[in-house]
Protein backbone atom coordinates (compact mmCIF):
# COMPACT_ATOMS: atom_id res chain seq x y z
CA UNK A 1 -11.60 17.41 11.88
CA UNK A 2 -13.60 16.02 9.18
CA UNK A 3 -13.89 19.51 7.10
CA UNK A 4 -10.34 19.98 7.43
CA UNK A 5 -9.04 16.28 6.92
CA UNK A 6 -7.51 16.87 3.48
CA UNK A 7 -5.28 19.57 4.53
CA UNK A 8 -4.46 17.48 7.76
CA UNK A 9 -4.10 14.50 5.86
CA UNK A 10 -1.39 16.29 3.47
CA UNK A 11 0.46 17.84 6.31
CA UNK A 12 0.77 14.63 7.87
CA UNK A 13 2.04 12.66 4.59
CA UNK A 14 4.35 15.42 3.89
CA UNK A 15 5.57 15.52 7.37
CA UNK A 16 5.99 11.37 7.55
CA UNK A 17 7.59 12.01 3.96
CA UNK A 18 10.27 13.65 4.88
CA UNK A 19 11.26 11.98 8.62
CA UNK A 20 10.93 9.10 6.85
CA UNK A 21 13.39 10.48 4.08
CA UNK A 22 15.59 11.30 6.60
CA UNK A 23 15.37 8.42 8.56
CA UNK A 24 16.25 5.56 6.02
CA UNK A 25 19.56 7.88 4.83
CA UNK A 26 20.48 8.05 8.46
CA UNK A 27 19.84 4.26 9.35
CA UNK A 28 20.22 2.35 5.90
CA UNK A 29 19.08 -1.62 5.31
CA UNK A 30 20.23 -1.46 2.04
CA UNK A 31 21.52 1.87 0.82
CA UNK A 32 18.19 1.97 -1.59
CA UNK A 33 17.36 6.10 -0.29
CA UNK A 34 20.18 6.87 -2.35
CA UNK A 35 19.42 10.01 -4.81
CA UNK A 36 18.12 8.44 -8.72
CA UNK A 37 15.81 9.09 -11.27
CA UNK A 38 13.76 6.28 -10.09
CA UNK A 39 12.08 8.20 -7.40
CA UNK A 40 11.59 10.97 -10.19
CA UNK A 41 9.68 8.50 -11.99
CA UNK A 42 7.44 7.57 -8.76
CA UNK A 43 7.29 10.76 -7.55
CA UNK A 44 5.72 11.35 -11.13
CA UNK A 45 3.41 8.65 -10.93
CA UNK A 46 1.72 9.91 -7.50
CA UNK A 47 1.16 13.46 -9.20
CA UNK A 48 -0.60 11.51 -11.62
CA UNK A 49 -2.67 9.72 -9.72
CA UNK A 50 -3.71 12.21 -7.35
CA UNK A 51 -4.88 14.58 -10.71
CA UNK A 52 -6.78 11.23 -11.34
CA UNK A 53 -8.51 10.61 -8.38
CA UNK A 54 -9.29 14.30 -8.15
CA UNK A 55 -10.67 14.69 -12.32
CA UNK A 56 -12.46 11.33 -11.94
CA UNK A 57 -14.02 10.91 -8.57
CA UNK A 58 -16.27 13.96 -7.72
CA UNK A 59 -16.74 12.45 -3.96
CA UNK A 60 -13.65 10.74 -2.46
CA UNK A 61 -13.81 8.27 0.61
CA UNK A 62 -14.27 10.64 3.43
CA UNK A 63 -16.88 12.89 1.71
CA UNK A 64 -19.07 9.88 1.10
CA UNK A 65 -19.09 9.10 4.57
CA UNK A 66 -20.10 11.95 5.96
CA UNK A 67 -22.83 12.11 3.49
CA UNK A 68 -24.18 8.20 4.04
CA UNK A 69 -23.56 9.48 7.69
CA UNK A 70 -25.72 12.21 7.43
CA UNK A 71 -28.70 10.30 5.47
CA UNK A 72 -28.37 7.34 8.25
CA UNK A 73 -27.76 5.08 4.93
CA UNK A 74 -25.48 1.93 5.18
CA UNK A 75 -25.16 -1.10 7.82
CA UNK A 76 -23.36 0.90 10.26
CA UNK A 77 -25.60 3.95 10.26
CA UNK A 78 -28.64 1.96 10.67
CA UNK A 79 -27.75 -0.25 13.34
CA UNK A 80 -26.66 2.60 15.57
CA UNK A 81 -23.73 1.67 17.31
CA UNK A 82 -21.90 3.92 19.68
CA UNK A 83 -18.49 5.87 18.17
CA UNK A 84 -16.22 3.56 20.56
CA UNK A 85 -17.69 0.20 18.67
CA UNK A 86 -18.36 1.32 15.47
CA UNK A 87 -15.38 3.15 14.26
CA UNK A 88 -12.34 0.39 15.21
CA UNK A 89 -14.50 -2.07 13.64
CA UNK A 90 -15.21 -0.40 10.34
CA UNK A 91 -11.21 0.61 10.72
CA UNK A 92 -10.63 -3.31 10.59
CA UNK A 93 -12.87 -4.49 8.10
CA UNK A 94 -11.34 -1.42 5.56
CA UNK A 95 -7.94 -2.91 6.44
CA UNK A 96 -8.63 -7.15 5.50
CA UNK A 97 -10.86 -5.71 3.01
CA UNK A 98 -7.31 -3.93 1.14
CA UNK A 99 -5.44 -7.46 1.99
CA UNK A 100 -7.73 -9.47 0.42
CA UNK A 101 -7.71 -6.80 -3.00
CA UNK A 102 -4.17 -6.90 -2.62
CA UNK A 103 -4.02 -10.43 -1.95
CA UNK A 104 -6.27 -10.94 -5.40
CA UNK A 105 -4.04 -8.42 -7.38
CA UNK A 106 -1.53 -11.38 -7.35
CA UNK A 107 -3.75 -13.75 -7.75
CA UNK A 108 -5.58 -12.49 -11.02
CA UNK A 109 -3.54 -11.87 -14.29
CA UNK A 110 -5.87 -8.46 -15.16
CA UNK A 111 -4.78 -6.96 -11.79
CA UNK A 112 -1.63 -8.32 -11.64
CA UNK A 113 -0.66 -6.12 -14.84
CA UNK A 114 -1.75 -3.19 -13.15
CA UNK A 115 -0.13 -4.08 -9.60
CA UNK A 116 3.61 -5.12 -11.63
CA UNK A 117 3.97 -1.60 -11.53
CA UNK A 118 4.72 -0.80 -7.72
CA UNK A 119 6.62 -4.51 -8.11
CA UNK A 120 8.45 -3.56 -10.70
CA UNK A 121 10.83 -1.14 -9.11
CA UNK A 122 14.31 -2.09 -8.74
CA UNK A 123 15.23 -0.45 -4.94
CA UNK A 124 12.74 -0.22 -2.30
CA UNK A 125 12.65 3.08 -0.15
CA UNK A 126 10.00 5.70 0.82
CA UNK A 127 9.46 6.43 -2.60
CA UNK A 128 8.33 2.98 -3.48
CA UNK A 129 5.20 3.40 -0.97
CA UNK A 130 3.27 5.84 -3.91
CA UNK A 131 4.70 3.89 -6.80
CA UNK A 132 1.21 2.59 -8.07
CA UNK A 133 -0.23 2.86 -11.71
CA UNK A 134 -3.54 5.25 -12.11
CA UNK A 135 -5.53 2.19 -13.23
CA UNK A 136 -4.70 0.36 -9.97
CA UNK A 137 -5.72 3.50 -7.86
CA UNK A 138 -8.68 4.34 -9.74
CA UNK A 139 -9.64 0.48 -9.29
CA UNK A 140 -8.83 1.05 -5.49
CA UNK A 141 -10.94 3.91 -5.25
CA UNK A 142 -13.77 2.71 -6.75
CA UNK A 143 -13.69 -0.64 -4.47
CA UNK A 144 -13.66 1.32 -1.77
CA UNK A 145 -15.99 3.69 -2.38
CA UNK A 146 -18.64 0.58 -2.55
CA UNK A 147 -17.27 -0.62 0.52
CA UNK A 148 -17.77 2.46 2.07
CA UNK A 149 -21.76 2.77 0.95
CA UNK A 150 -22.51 -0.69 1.89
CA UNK A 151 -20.76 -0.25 5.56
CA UNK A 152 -22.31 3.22 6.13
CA UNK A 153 -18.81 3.70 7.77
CA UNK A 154 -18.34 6.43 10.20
CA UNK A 155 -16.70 9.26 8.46
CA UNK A 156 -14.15 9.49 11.45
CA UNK A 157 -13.06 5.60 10.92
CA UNK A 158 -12.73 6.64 7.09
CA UNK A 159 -10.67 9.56 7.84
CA UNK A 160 -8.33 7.52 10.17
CA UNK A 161 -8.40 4.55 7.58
CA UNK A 162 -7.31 6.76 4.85
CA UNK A 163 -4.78 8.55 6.97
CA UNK A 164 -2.93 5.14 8.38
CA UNK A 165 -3.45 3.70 4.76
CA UNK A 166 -1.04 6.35 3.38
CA UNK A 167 1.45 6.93 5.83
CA UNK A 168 1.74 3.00 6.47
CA UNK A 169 2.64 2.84 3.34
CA UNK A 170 5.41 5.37 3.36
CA UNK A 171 6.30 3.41 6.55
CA UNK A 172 6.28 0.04 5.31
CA UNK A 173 8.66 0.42 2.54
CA UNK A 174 11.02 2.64 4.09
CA UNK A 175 14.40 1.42 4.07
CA UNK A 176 15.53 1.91 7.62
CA UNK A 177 17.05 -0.85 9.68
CA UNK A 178 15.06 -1.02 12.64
CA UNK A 179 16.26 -3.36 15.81
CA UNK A 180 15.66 -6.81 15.43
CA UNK A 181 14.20 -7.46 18.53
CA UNK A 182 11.90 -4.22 17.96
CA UNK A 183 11.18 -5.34 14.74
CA UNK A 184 10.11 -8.76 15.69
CA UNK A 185 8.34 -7.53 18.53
CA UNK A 186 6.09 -4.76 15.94
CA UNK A 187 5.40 -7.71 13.81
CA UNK A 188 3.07 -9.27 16.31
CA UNK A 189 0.40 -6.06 15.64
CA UNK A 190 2.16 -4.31 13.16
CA UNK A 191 3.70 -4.47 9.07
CA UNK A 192 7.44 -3.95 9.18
CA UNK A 193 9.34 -2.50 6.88
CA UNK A 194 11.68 -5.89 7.50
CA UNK A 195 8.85 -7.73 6.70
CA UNK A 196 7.39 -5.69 4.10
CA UNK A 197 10.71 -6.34 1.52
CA UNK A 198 10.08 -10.01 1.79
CA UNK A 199 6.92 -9.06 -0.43
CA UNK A 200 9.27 -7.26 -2.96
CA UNK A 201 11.76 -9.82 -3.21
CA UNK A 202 12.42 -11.38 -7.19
CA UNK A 203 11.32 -15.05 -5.56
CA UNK A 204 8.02 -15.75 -6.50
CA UNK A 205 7.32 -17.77 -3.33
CA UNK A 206 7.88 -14.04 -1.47
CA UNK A 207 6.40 -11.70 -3.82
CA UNK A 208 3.18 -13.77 -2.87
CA UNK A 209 2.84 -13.71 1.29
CA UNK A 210 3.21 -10.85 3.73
CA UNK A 211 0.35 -9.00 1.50
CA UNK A 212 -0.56 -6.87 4.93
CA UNK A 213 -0.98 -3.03 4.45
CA UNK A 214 -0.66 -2.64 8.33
CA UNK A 215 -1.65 -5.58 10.88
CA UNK A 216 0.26 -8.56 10.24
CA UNK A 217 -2.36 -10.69 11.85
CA UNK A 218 -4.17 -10.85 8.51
CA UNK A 219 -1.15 -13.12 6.95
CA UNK A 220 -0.92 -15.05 9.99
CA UNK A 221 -4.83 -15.47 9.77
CA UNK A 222 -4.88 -16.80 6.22
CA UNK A 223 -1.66 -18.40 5.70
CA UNK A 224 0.63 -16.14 3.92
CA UNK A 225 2.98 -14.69 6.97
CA UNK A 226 6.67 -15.53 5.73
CA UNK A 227 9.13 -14.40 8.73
CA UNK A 228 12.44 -14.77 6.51
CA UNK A 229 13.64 -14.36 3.38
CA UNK A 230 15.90 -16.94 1.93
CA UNK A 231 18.30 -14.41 1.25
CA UNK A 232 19.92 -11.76 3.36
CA UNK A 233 17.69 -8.76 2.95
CA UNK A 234 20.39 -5.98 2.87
CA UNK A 235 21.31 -7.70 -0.38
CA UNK A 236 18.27 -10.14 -2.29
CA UNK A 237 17.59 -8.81 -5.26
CA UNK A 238 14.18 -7.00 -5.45
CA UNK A 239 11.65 -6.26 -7.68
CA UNK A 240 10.63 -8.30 -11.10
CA UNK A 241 12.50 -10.01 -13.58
CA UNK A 242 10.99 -9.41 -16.55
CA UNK A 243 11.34 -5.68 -15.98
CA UNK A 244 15.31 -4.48 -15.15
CA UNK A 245 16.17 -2.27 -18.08
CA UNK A 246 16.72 1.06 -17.48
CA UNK A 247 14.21 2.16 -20.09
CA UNK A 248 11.57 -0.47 -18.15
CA UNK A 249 12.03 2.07 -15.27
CA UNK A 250 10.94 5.30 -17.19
CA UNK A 251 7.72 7.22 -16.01
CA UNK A 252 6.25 6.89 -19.97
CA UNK A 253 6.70 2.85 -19.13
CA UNK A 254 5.49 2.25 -15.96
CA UNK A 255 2.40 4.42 -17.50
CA UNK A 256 2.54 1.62 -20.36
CA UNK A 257 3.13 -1.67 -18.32
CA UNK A 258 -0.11 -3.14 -17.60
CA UNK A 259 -0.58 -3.42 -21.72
CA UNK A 260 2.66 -5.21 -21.79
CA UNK A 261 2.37 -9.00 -22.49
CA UNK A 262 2.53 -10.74 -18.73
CA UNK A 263 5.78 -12.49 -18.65
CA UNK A 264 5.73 -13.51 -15.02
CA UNK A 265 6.90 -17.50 -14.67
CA UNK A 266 5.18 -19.50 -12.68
CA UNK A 267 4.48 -19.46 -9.00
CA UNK A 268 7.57 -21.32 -7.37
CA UNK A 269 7.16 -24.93 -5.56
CA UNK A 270 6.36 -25.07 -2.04
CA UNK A 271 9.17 -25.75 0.28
């Protein structure tokens, strides 16, 4: 499995990719899965970023494992725990580790430039779950990576981790209208793509909670779960105010964003 992940891990984004495609024209929230140029420009960015990531990194997450694994280097490795222990645990401290970077991304004007990017987009379908700007992945990777080397994670949890990290994503920001009582009943594990939008809304106050990737117990943990929008999701307004032009949308300007002058007002008043 391990020597093979990349070409699973393709087939199984590709696959997701295009059920999920299918899925939010059949069962719309909002209509956003409509044909535009803005998923030309994301698709764009993800061919980008992957010719990053592969130019840039000469080991990627999974590789590193295997090879801390097979040195016995990193906390994991040395204290020996059996597969069954080891690997969901290192799955779950990957995961609040990527809440609490994405958490900070909002948080910290530097990051925030480079995280605009995926907020900047205008609809929200499948599309929207690869829409992130090369500096943001690189900075991904790289945390990661050190993550990785200091857990001495089991290369299976990092193949699994990597493998829910993308296809959650697809998931998560797919606009299909799931039932509401399924919906509600998912968000006591699980990231919805009901409660995913919140986190793309134009409000301030909602752009910042419901930073999950995939268990929603991490917002309810640390305070920023919001279960409702103010506004009726099939039609709040999403993305970021400071960027709705057309031209804002091109692939040469999302490329340019993050050196942009940060125009984002201030965080909203609590309720």
């Amino acid at each position: 499995m391990i020597a093979n992940e990349a070409g699973l891990r393709l087939l199984a984004f590709a696959t997701v990719l295009a059920t999920l495609a299918l899925a939010e024209r059949a069962w719309p929230v909002r209509g956003d899965a409509r044909p535009s140029r803005r998923q030309m420009h994301n698709a764009g960015l993800v061919i980008i970023d992957t010719a990053l990531l592969r130019l840039a990194f000469p080991v990627l997450a999974v590789a590193l494992a295997a090879s801390l694994e097979a040195s016995g280097t990193g906390l994991f490795n040395q204290l020996g725990w059996p597969l069954w222990i080891s690997v969901p645990l290192a799955v779950l401290v990957l995961d609040l580790a990527i809440y609490w970077q994405h958490r900070l991304m909002h948080q910290i004007p530097l990051l925030w430039r480079m995280h605009r990017v995926h907020h900047s987009d205008l609809a929200m379908d499948v599309t929207t779950g690869v829409r992130f700007h090369p500096l943001e992945i690189a900075l991904s990777m790289g945390i990661k990576l050190g993550l990785i080397t200091l857990l001495g994670a089991p290369a299976l949890a990092v193949v699994i981790f990597e493998v829910v990290l993308s296809l959650g994503s697809l998931f998560t920001h797919t606009d299909i209208a799931l039932p509401r009582r399924l919906d509600h009943a998912m968000r006591r594990v699980l990231v919805t793509p009901s409660m995913h939008r919140i986190h793309h809304s134009t409000l301030r106050e909602e752009t910042d909670s419901n930073y999950g990737f995939h268990l929603s117990v991490w917002d309810r943990l640390f305070g920023s779960y919001r279960a409702e929008p103010k506004r009726d999701e099939a039609r709040m307004p999403l993305g970021l105010e400071e960027f709705r032009e057309r031209d804002d949308q091109r692939l040469l300007a999302l490329l340019w964003q993050p050196a942009r002058r940060d125009r984002r007002p201030p965080a909203d008043p609590p309720d």
